[in-house]
C-alpha atoms as a PDB file:
ATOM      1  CA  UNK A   1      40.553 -76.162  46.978  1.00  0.00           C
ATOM      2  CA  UNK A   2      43.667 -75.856  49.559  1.00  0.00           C
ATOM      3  CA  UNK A   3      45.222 -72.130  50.535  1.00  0.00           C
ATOM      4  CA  UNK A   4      48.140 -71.457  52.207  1.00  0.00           C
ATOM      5  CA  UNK A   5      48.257 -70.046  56.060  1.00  0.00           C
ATOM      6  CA  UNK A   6      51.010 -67.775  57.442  1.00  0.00           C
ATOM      7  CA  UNK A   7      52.898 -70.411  58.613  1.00  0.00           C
ATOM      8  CA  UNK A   8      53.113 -72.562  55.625  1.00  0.00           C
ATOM      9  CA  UNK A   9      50.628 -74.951  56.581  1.00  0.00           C
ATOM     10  CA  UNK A  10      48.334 -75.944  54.277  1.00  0.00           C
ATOM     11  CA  UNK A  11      44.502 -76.148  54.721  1.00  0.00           C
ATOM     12  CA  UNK A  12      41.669 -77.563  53.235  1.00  0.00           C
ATOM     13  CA  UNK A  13      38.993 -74.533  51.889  1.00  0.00           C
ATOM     14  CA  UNK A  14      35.485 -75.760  53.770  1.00  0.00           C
ATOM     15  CA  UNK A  15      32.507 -74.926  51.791  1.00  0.00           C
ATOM     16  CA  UNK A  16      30.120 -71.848  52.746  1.00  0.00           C
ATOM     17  CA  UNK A  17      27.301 -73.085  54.588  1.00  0.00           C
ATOM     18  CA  UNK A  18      24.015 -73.654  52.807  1.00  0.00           C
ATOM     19  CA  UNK A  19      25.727 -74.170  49.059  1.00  0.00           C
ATOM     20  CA  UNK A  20      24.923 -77.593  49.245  1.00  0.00           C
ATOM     21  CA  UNK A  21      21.194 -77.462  50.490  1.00  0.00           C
ATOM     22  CA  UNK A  22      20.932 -75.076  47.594  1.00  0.00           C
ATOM     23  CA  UNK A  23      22.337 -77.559  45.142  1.00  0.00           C
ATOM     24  CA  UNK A  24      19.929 -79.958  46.262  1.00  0.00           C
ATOM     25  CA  UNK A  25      16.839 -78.141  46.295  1.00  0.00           C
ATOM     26  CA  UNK A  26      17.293 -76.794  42.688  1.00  0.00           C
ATOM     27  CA  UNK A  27      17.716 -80.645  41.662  1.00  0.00           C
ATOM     28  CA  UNK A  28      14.212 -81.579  43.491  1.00  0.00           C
ATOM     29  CA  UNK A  29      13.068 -78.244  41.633  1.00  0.00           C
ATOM     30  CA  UNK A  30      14.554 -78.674  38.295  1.00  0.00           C
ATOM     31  CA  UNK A  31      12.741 -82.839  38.573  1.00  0.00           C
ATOM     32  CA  UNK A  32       9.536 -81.617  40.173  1.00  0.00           C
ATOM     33  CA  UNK A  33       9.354 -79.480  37.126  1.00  0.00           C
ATOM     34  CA  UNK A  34      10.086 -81.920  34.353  1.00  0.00           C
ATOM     35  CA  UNK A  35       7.738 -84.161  35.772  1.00  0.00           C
ATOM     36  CA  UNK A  36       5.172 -81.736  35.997  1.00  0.00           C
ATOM     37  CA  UNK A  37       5.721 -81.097  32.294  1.00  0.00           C
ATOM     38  CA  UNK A  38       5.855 -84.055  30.838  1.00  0.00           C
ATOM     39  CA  UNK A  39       2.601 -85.009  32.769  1.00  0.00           C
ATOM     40  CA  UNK A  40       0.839 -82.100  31.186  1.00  0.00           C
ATOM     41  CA  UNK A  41       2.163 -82.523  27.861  1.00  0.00           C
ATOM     42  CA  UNK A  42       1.310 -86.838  28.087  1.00  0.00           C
ATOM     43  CA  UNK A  43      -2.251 -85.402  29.163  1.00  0.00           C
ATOM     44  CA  UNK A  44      -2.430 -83.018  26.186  1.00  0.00           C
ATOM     45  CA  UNK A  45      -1.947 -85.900  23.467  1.00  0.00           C
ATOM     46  CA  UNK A  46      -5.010 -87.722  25.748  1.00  0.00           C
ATOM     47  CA  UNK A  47      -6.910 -85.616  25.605  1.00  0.00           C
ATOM     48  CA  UNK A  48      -6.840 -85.043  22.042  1.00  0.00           C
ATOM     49  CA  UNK A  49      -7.051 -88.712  20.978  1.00  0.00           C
ATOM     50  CA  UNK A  50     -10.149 -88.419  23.227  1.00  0.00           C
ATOM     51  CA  UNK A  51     -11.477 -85.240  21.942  1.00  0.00           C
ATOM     52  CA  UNK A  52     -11.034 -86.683  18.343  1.00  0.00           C
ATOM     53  CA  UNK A  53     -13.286 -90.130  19.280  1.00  0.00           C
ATOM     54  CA  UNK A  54     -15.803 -87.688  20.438  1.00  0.00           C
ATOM     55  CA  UNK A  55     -15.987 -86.065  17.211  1.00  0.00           C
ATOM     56  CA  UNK A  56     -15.563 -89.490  15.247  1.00  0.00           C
ATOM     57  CA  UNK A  57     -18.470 -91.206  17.140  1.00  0.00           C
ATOM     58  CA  UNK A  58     -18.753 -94.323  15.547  1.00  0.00           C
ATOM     59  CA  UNK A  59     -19.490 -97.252  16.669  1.00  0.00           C
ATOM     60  CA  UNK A  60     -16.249 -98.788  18.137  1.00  0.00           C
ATOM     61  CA  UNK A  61     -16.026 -95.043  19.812  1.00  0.00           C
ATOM     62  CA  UNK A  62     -20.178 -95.726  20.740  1.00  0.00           C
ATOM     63  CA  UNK A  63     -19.013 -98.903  22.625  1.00  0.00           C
ATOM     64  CA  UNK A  64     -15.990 -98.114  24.536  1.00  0.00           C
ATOM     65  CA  UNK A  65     -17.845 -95.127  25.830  1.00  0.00           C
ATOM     66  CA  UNK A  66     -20.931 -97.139  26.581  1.00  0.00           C
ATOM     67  CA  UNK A  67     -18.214 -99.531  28.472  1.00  0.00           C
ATOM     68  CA  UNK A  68     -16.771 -96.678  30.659  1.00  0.00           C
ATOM     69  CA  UNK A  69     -19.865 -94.389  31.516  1.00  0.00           C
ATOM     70  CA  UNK A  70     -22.775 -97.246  30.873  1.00  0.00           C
ATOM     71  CA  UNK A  71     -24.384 -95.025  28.590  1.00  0.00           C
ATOM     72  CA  UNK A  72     -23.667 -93.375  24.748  1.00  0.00           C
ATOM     73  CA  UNK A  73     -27.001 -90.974  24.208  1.00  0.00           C
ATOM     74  CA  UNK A  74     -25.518 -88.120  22.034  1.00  0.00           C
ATOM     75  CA  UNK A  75     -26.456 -86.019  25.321  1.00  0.00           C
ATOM     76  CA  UNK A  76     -24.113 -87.646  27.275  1.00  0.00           C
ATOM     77  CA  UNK A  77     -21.220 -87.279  24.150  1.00  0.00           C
ATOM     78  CA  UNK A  78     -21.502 -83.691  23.681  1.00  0.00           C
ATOM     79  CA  UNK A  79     -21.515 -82.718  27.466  1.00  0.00           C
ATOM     80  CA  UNK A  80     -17.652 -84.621  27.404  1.00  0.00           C
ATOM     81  CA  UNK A  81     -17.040 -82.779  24.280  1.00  0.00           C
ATOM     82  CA  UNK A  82     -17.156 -79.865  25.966  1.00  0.00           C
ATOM     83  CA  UNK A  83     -15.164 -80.812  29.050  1.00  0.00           C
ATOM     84  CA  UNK A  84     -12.535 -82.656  27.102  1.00  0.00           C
ATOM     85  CA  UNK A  85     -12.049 -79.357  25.267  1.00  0.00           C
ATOM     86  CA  UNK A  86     -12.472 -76.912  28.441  1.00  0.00           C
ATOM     87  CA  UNK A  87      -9.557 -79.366  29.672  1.00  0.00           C
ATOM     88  CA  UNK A  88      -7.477 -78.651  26.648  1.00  0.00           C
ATOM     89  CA  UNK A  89      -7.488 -75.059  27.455  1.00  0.00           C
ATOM     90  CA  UNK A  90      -6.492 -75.550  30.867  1.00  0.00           C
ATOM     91  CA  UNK A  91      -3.815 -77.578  30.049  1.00  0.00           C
ATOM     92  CA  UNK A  92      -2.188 -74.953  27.821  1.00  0.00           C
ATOM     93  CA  UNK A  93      -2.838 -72.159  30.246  1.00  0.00           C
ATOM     94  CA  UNK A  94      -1.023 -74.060  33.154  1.00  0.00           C
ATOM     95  CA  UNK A  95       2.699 -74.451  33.498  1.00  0.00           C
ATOM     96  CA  UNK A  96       4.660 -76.398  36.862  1.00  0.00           C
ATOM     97  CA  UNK A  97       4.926 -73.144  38.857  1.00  0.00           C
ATOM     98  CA  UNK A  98       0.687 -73.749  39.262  1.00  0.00           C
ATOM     99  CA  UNK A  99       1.622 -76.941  41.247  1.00  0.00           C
ATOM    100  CA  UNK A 100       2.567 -77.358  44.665  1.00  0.00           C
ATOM    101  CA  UNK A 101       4.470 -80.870  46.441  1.00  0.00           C
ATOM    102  CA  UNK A 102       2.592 -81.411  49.859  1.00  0.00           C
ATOM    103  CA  UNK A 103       4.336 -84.559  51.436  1.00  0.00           C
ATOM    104  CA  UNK A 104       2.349 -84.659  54.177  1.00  0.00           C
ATOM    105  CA  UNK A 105      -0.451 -85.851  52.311  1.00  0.00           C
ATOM    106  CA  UNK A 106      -0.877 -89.442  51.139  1.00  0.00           C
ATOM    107  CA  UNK A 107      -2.791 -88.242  48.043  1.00  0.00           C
ATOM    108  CA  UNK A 108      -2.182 -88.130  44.562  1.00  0.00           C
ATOM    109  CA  UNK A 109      -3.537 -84.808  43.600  1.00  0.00           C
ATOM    110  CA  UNK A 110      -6.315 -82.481  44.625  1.00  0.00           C
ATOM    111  CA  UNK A 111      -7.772 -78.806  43.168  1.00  0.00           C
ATOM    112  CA  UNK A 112      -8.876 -76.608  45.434  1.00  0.00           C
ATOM    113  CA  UNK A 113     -11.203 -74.155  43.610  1.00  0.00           C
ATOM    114  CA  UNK A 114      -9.418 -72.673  40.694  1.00  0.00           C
ATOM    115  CA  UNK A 115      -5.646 -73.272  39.116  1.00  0.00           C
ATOM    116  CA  UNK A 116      -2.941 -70.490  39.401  1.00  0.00           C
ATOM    117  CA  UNK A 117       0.261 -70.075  40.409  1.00  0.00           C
ATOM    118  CA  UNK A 118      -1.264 -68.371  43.841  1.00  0.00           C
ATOM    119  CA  UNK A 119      -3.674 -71.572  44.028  1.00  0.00           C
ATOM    120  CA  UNK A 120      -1.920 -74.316  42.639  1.00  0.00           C
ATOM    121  CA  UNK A 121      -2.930 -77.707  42.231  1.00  0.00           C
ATOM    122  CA  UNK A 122      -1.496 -79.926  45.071  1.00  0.00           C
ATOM    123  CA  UNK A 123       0.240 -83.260  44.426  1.00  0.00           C
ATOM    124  CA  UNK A 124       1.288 -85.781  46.703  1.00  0.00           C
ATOM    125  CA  UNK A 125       3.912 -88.474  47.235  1.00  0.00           C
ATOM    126  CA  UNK A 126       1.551 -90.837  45.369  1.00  0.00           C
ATOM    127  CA  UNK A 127       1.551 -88.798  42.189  1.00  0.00           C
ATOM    128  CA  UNK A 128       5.116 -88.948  41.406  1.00  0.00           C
ATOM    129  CA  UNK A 129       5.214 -92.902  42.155  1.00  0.00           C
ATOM    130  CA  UNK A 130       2.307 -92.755  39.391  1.00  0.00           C
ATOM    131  CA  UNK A 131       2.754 -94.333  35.971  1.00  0.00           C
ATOM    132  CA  UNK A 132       2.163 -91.383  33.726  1.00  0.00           C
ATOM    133  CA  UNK A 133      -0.419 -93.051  31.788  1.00  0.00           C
ATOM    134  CA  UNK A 134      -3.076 -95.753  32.474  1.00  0.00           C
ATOM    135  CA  UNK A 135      -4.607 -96.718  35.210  1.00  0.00           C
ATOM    136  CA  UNK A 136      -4.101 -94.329  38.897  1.00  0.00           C
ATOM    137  CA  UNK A 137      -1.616 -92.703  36.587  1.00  0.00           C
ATOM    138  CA  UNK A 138      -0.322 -88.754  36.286  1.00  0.00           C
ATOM    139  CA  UNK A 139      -2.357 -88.231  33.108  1.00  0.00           C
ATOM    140  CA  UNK A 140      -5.629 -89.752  34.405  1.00  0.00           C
ATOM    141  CA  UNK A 141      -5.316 -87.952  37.869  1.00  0.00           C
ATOM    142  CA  UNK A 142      -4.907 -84.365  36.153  1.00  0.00           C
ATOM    143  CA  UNK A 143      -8.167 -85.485  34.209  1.00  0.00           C
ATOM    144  CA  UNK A 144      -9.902 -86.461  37.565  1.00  0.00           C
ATOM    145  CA  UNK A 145      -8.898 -83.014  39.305  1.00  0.00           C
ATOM    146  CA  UNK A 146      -9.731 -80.825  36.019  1.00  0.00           C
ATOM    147  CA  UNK A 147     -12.958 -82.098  35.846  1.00  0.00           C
ATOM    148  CA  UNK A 148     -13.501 -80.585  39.051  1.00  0.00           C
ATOM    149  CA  UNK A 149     -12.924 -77.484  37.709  1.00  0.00           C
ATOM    150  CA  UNK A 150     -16.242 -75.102  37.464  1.00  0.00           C
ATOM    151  CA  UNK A 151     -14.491 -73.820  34.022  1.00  0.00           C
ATOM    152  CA  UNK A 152     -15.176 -77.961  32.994  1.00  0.00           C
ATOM    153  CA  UNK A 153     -17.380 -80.552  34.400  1.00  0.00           C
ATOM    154  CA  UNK A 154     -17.822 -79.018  37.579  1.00  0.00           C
ATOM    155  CA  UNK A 155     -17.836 -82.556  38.545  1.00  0.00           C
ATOM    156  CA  UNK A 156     -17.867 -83.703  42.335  1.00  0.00           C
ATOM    157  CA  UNK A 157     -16.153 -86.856  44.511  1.00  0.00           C
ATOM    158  CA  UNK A 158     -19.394 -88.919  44.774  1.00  0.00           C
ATOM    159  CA  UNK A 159     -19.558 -90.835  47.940  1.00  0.00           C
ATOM    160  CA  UNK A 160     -21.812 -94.126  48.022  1.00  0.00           C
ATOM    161  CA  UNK A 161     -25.012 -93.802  49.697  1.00  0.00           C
ATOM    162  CA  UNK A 162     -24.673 -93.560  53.775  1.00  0.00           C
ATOM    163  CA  UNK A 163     -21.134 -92.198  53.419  1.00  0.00           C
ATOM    164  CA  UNK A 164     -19.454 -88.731  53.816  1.00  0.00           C
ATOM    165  CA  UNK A 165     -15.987 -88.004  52.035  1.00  0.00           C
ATOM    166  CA  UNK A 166     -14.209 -87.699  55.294  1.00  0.00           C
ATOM    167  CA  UNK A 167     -14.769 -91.330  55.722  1.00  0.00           C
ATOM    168  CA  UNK A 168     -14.909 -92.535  52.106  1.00  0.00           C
ATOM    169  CA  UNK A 169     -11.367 -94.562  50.923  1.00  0.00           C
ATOM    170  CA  UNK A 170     -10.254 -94.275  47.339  1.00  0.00           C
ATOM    171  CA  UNK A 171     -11.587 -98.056  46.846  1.00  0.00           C
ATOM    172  CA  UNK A 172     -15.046 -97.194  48.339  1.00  0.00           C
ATOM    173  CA  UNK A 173     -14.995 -94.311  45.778  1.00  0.00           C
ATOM    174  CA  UNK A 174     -14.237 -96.476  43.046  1.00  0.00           C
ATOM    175  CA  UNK A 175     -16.111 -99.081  43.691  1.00  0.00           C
ATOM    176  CA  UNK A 176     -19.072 -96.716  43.717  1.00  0.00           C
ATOM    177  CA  UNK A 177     -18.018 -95.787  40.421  1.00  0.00           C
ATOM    178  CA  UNK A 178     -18.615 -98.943  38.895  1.00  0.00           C
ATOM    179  CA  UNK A 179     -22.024 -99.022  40.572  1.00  0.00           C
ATOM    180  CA  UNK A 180     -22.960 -95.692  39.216  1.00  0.00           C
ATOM    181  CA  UNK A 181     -21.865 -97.720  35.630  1.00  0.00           C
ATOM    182  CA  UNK A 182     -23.846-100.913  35.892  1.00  0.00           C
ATOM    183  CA  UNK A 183     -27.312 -98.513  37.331  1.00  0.00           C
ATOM    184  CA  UNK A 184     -26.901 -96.751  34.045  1.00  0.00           C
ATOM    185  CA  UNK A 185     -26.930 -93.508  36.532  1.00  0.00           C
ATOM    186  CA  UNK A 186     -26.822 -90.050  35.223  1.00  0.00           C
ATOM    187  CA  UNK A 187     -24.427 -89.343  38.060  1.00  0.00           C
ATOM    188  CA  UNK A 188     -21.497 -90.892  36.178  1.00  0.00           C
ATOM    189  CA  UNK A 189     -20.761 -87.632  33.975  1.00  0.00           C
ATOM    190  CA  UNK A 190     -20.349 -85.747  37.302  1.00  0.00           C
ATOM    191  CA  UNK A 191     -18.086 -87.940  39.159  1.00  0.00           C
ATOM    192  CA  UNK A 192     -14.541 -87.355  39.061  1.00  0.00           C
ATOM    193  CA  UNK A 193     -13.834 -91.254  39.630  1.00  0.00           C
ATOM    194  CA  UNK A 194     -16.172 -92.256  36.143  1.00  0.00           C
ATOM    195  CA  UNK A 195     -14.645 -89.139  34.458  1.00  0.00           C
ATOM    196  CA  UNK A 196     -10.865 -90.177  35.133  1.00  0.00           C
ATOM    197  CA  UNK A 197     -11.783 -93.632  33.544  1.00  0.00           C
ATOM    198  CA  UNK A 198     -12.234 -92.050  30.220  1.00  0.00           C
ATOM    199  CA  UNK A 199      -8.675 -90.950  30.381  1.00  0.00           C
ATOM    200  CA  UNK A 200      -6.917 -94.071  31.655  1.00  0.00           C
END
């Protein structure tokens, strides 16, 4: 936009400081959001394929589970059940404005307690470079951090024997995972990294 001076000159308007950071920022919001969303709504029509095999359990849905967890006792079924289902609720309750970007963090996602908009779930760079679903993806991450959730699994990080989470890498963890699998351990329905499997 140009005005005119007094002296017939004419100038170029500048822009007010700060409109353009503004700008900006409400794009990063406006795609943190969407992404947000369509994570949660990707997760909601996994976890309902998953809550209906749990229900169907037959014996395609007997093996594929016995493939994941390296067990299929009806036990083991109905505890799922009900955190597959606990899930559901939380992922109806939640909206983007209970998550938080933390760049400084090479993580993909991590609960700290409870989910609100006062204690959100934090995400990292890695999440957004995620595939939504699948393997490491948005939808199996929200899984993994849900299940932490007392309200659903109340499920832990397990760390292999000898090793404390400080020091634990995300291989380590799932490579312990796949232990827990082939012992036929118990331990697998409380570990976040068997429990995101389901969902991948």
């Amino acid at each position: 936009m140009s005005t005119s001076n007094n002296m017939g000159r004419t100038t170029q308007a500048q822009p007010k400081p700060g409109v353009n950071v503004c700008i900006v920022k409400k794009e990063i919001t406006n795609k943190f959001n969407e992404i947000i969303t369509n994570a949660l709504a990707e997760q909601l029509v996994v976890l309902n394929k998953r809550k209906k095999d749990l229900y169907r359990w037959e014996e395609t849905e007997k093996k594929e589970f016995l493939d994941i967890f390296g067990r299929n006792e009806i036990e083991a079924n109905k505890w799922l059940l009900r955190g597959v289902e606990a899930m559901i609720l939380v992922n109806q309750r939640v909206k983007s404005n209970c998550f938080k970007y933390q760049g400084d963090e090479c993580i993909f996602a991590k609960v700290q307690g409870g989910i609100s908009s006062e204690n959100p779930v934090i995400v990292g760079p890695k999440f957004f470079h995620a595939a939504v679903k699948g393997y490491d993806s948005q939808v199996s991450t929200l899984c993994h951090e849900f299940s932490h959730l007392s309200e659903v699994l109340y499920t832990d990080d397990l760390s292999p024997p000898g090793k404390n989470a400080e020091t634990t890498s995300a291989e380590e963890y799932r490579e312990h995972a796949e232990n827990l699998v082939k012992a036929k351990s118990r331990d697998v329905m409380i570990n976040g990294y068997n429990i995101e499997r389901y969902f991948e």
